[in-house]
C-alpha atoms as a PDB file:
ATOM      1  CA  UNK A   1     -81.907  76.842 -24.035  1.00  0.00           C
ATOM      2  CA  UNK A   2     -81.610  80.149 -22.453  1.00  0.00           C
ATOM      3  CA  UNK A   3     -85.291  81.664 -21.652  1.00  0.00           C
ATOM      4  CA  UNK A   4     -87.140  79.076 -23.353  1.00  0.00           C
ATOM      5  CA  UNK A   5     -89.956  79.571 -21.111  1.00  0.00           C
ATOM      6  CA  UNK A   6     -90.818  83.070 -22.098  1.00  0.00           C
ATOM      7  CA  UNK A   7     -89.560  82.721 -25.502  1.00  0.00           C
ATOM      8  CA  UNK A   8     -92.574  79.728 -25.529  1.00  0.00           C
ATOM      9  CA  UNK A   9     -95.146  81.876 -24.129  1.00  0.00           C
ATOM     10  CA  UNK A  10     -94.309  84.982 -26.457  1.00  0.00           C
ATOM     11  CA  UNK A  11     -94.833  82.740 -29.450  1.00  0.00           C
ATOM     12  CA  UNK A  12     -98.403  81.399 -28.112  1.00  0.00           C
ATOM     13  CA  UNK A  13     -99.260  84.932 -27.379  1.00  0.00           C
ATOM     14  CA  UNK A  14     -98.522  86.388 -30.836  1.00  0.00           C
ATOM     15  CA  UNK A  15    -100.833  83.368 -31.923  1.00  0.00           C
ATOM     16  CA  UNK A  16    -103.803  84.861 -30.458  1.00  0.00           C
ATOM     17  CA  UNK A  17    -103.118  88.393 -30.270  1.00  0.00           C
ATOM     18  CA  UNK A  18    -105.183  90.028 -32.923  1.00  0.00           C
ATOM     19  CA  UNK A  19    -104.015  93.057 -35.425  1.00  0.00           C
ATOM     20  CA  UNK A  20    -104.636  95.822 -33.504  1.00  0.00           C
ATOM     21  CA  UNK A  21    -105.142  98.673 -36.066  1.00  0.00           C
ATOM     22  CA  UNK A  22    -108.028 100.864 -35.388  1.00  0.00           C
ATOM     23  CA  UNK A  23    -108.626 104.019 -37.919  1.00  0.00           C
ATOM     24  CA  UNK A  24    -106.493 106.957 -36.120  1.00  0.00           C
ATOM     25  CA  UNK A  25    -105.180 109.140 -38.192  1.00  0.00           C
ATOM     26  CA  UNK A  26    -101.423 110.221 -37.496  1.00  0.00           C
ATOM     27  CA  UNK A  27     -99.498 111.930 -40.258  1.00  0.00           C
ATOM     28  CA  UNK A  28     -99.964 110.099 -43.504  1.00  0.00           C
ATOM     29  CA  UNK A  29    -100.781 106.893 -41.498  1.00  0.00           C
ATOM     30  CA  UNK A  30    -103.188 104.739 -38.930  1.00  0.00           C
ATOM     31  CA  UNK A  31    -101.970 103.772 -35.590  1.00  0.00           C
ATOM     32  CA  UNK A  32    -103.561 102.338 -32.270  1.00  0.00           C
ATOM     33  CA  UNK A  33    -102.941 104.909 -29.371  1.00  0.00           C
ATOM     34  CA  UNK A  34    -100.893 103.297 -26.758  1.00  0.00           C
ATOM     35  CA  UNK A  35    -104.011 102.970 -24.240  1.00  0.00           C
ATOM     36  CA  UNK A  36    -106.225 100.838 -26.673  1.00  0.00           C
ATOM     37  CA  UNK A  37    -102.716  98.077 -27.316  1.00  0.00           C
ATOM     38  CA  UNK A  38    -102.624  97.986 -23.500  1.00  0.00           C
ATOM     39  CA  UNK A  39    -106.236  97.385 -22.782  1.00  0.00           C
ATOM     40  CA  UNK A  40    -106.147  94.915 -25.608  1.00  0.00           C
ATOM     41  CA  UNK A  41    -103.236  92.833 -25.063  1.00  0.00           C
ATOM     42  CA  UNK A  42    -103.173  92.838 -21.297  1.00  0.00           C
ATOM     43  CA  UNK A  43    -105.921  89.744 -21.084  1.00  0.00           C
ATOM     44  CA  UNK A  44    -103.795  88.170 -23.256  1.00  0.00           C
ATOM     45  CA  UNK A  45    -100.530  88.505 -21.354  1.00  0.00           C
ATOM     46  CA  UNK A  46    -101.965  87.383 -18.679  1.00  0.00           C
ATOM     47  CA  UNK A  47    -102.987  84.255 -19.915  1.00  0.00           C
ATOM     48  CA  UNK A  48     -99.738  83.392 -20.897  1.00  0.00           C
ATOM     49  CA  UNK A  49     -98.353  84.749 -17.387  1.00  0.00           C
ATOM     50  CA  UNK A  50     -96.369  87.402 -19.700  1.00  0.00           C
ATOM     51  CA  UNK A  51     -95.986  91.211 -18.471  1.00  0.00           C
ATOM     52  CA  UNK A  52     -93.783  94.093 -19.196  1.00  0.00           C
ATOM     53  CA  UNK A  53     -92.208  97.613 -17.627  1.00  0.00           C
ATOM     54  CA  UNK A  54     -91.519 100.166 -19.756  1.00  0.00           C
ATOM     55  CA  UNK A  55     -88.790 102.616 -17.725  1.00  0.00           C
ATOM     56  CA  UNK A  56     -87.181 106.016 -18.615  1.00  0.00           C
ATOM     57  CA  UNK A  57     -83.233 105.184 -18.590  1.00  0.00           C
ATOM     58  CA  UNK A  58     -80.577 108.105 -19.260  1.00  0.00           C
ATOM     59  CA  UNK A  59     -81.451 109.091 -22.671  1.00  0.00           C
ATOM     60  CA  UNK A  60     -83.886 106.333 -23.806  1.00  0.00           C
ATOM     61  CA  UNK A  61     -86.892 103.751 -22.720  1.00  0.00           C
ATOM     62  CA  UNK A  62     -86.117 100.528 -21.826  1.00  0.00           C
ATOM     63  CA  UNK A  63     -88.889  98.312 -22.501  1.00  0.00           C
ATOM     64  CA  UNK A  64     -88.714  95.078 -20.359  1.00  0.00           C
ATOM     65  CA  UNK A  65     -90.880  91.964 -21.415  1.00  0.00           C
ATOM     66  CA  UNK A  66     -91.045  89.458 -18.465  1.00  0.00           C
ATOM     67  CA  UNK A  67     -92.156  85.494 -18.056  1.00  0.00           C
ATOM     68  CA  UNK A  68     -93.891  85.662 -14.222  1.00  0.00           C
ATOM     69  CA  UNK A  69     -93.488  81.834 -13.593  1.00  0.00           C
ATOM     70  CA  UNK A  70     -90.149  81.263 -14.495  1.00  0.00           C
ATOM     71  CA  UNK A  71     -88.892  84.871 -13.721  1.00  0.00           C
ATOM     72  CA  UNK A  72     -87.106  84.815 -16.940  1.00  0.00           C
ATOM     73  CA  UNK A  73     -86.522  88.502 -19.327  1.00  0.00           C
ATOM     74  CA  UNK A  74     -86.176  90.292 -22.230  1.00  0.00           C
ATOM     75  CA  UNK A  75     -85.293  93.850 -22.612  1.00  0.00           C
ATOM     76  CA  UNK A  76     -84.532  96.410 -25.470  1.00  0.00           C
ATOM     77  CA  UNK A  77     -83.512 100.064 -25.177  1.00  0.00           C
ATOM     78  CA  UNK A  78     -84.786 102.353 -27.510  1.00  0.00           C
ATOM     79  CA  UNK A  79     -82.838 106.458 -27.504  1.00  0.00           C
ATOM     80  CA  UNK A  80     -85.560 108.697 -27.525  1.00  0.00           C
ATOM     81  CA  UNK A  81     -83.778 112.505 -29.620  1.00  0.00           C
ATOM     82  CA  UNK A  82     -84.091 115.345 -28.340  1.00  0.00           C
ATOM     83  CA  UNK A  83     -86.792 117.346 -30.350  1.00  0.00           C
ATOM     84  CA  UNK A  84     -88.824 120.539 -30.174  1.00  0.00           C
ATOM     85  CA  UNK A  85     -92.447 120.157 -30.951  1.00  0.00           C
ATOM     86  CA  UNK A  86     -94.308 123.185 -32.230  1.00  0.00           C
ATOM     87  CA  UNK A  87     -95.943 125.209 -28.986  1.00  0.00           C
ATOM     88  CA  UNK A  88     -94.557 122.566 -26.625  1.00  0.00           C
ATOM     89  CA  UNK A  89     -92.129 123.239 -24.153  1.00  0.00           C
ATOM     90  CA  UNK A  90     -88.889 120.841 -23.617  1.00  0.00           C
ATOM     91  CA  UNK A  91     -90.932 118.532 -21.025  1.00  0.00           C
ATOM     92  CA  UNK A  92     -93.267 118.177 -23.449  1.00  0.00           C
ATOM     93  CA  UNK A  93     -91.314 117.405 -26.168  1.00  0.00           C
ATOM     94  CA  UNK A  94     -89.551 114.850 -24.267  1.00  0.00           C
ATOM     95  CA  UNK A  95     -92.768 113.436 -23.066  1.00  0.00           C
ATOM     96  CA  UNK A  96     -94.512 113.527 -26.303  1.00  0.00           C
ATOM     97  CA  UNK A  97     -91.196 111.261 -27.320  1.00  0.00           C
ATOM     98  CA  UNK A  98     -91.649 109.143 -24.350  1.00  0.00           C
ATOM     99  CA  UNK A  99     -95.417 108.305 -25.923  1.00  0.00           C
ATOM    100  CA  UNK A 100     -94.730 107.805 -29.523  1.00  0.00           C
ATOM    101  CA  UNK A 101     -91.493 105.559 -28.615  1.00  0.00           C
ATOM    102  CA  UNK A 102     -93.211 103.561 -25.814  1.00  0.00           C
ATOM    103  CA  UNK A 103     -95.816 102.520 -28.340  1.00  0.00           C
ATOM    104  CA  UNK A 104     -93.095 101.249 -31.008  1.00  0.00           C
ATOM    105  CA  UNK A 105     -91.485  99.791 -28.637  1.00  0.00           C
ATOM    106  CA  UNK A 106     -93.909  97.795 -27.081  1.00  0.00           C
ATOM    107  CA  UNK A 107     -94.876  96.975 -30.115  1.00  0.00           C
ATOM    108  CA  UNK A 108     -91.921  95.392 -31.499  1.00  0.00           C
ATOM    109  CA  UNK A 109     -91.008  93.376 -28.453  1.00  0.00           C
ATOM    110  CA  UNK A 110     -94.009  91.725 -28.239  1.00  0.00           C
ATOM    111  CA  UNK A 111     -94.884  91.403 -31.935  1.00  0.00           C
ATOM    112  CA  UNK A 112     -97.345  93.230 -32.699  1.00  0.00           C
ATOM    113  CA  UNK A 113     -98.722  94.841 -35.490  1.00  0.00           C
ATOM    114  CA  UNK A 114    -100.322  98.351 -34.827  1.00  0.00           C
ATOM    115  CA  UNK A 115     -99.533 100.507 -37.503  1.00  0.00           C
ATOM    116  CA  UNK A 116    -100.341 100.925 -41.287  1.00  0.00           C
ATOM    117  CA  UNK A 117     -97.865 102.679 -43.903  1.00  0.00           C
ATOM    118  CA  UNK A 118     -95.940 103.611 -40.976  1.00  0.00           C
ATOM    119  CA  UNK A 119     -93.907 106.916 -41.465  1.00  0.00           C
ATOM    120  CA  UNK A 120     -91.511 106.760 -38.385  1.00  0.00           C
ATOM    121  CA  UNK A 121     -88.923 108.636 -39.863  1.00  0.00           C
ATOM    122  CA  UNK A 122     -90.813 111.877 -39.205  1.00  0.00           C
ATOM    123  CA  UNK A 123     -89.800 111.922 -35.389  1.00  0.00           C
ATOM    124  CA  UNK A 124     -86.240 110.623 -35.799  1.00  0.00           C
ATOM    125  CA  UNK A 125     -84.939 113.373 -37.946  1.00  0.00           C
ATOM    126  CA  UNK A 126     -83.876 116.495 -35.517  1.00  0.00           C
ATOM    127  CA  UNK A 127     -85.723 119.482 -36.822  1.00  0.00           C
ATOM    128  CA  UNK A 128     -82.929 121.591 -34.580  1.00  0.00           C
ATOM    129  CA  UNK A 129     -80.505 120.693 -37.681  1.00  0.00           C
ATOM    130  CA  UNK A 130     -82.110 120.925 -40.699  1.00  0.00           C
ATOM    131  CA  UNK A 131     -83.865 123.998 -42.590  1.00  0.00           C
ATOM    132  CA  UNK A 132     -86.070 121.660 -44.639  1.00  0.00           C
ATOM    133  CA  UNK A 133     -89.328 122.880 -44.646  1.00  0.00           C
ATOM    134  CA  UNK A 134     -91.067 119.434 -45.224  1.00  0.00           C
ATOM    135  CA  UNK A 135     -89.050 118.436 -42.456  1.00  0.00           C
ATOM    136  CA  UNK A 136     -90.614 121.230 -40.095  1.00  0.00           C
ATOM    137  CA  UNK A 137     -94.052 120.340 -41.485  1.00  0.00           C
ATOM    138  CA  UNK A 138     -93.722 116.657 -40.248  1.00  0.00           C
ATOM    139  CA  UNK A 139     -92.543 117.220 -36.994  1.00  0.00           C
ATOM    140  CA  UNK A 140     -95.667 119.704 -37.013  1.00  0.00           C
ATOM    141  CA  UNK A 141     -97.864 117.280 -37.459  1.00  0.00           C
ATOM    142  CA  UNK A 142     -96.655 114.936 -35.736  1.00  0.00           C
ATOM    143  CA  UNK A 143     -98.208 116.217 -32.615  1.00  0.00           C
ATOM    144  CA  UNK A 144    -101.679 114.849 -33.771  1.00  0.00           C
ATOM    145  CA  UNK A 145    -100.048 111.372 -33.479  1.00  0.00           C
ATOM    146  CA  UNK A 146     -98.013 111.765 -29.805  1.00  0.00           C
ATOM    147  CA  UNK A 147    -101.041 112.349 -28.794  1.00  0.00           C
ATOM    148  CA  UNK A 148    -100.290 115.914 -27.341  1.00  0.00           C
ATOM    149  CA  UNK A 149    -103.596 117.590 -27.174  1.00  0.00           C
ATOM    150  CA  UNK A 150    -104.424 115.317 -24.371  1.00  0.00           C
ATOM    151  CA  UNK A 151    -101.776 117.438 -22.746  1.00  0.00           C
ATOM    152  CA  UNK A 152    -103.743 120.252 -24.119  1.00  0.00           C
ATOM    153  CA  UNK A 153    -106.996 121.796 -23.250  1.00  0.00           C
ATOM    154  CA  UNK A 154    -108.652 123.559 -26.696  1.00  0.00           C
ATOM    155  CA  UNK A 155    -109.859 127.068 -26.467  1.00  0.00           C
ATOM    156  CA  UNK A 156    -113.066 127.862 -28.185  1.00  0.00           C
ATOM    157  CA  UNK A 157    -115.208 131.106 -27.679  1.00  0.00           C
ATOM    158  CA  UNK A 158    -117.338 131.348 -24.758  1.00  0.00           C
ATOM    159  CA  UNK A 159    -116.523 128.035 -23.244  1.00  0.00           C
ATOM    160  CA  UNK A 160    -115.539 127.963 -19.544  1.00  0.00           C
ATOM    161  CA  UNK A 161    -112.074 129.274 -19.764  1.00  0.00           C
ATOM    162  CA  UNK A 162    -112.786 132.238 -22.417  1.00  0.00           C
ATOM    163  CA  UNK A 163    -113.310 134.184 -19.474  1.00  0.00           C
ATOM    164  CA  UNK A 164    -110.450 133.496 -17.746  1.00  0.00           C
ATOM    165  CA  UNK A 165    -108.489 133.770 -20.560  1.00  0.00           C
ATOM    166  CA  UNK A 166    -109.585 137.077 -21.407  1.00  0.00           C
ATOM    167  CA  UNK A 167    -109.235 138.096 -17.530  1.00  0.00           C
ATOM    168  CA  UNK A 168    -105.478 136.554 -17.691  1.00  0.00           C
ATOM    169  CA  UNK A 169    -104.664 138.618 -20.910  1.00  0.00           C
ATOM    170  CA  UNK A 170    -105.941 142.064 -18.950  1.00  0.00           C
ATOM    171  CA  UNK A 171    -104.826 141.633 -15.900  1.00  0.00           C
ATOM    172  CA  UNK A 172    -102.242 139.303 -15.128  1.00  0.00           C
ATOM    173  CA  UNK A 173     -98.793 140.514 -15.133  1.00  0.00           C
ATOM    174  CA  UNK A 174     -96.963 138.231 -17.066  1.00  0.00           C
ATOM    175  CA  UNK A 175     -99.518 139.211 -19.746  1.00  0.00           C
ATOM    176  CA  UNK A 176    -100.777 142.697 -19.505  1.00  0.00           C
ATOM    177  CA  UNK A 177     -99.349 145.532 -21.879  1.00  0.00           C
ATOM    178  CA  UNK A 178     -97.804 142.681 -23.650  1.00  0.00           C
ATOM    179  CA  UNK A 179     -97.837 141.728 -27.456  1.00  0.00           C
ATOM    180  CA  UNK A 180    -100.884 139.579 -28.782  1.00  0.00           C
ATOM    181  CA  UNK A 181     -98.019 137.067 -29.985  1.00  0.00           C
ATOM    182  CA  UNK A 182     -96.103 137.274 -26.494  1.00  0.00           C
ATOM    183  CA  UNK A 183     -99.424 136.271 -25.179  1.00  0.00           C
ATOM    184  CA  UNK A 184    -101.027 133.570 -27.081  1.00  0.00           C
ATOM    185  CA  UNK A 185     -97.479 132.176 -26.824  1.00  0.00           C
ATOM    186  CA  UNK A 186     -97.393 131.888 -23.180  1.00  0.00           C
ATOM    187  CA  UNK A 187    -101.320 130.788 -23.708  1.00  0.00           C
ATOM    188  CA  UNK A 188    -100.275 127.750 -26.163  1.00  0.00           C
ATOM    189  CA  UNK A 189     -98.395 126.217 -22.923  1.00  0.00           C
ATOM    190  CA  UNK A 190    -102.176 125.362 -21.375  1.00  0.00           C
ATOM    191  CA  UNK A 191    -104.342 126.018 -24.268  1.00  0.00           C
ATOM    192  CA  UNK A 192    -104.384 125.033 -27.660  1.00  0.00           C
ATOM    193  CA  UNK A 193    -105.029 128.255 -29.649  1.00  0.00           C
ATOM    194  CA  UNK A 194    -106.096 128.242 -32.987  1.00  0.00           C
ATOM    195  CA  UNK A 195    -105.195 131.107 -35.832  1.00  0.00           C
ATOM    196  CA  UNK A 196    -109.059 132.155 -36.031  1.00  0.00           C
ATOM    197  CA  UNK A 197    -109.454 131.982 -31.896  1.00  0.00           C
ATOM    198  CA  UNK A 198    -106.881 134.246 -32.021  1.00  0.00           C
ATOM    199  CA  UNK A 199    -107.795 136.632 -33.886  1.00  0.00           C
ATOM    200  CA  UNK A 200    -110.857 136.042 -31.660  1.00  0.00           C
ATOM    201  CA  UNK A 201    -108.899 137.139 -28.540  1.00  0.00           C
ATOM    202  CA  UNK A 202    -107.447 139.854 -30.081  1.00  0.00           C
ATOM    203  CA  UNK A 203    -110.937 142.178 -30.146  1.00  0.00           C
ATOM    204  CA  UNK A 204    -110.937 141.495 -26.537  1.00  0.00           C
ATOM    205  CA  UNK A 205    -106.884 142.967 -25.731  1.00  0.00           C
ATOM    206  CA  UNK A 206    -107.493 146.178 -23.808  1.00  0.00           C
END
């Protein structure tokens, strides 16, 4: 039989591997972020000599599930749509995708269960073809559960970057005798900006 040997160790590792699901909110749902499966199921991998690679191929992820004594494979490729996220640019759109698909993925390969009530079909529809404003609101929201404000620093009032952000809004040409809106957009690349922070910022435009 063709990759017995792996197929034998994946079975005895889904036989120990725990549920995973801690309380994380994503939209609607509870999921694991993709650092707490690792840290979890690594130990056990290892005791059954399993590993895996997860690699960015063309268009998708291909997630690659490997038996280290007998050398012997799996692999699945998963396509990974474009999307635009809400005050993200393209590369981080595509590496929010790269997140949320790397943790389904891994999940399914090895069997795992890491998700309640899942809603996946929030990232899979394009919002660049639809008008439907539930639609928009999903992929919205959606952010909180890529993960994305670890890409993200948040800006509160007088913490250490108010400063700087004030300085950057009065003096730095990209940003100076330009539009509140022009600014906090270029802002929202670095900093996550909320509506009431910005109105914040505002009293300090020159």
């Amino acid at each position: 039989m063709e990759n017995k040997n792996i197929y034998k160790a994946l079975a005895d590792f889904q036989q120990e591997v725990p549920v995973l699901l801690k309380g994380t909110d994503g939209y609607g749902y509870k999921y694991v972020k993709l650092e707490h499966i690792i840290a979890q199921i690594n130990p056990i991998l290892k005791k059954h000599k399993l590993g895996f690679t997860q690699l960015c191929e063309g268009n998708g992820l291909k997630t690659i599930v490997f038996h280290t004594s007998s050398g012997e494979q799996i692999s699945s490729h998963t396509y990974i749509p474009e999307c635009d996220m809400k005050g993200m640019n393209k590369f981080q759109s595509y590496g929010a995708g790269i997140t949320y698909f790397r943790r389904y993925a891994l999940s399914s390969m090895l069997g795992i269960i890491a998700d309640a009530d899942t809603d996946a079909k929030a990232y899979t529809i394009n919002p660049m073809k639809t008008k439907n404003a539930k639609t928009k609101k999903i992929m919205n929201d959606l952010i909180d559960d890529l993960d994305l404000q670890a890409t993200k620093l948040p800006l509160k009032e007088n913490d250490e970057n108010w400063d700087k952000v004030i300085k950057y809004m009065n003096s730095h040409p990209d940003a100076k005798g330009k539009s509140m809106d022009k600014i906090v957009k270029n802002l929202q690349e670095k900093y996550i900006i909320t509506s009431s922070v910005k109105k914040k910022l505002t009293t300090h435009l020159l």
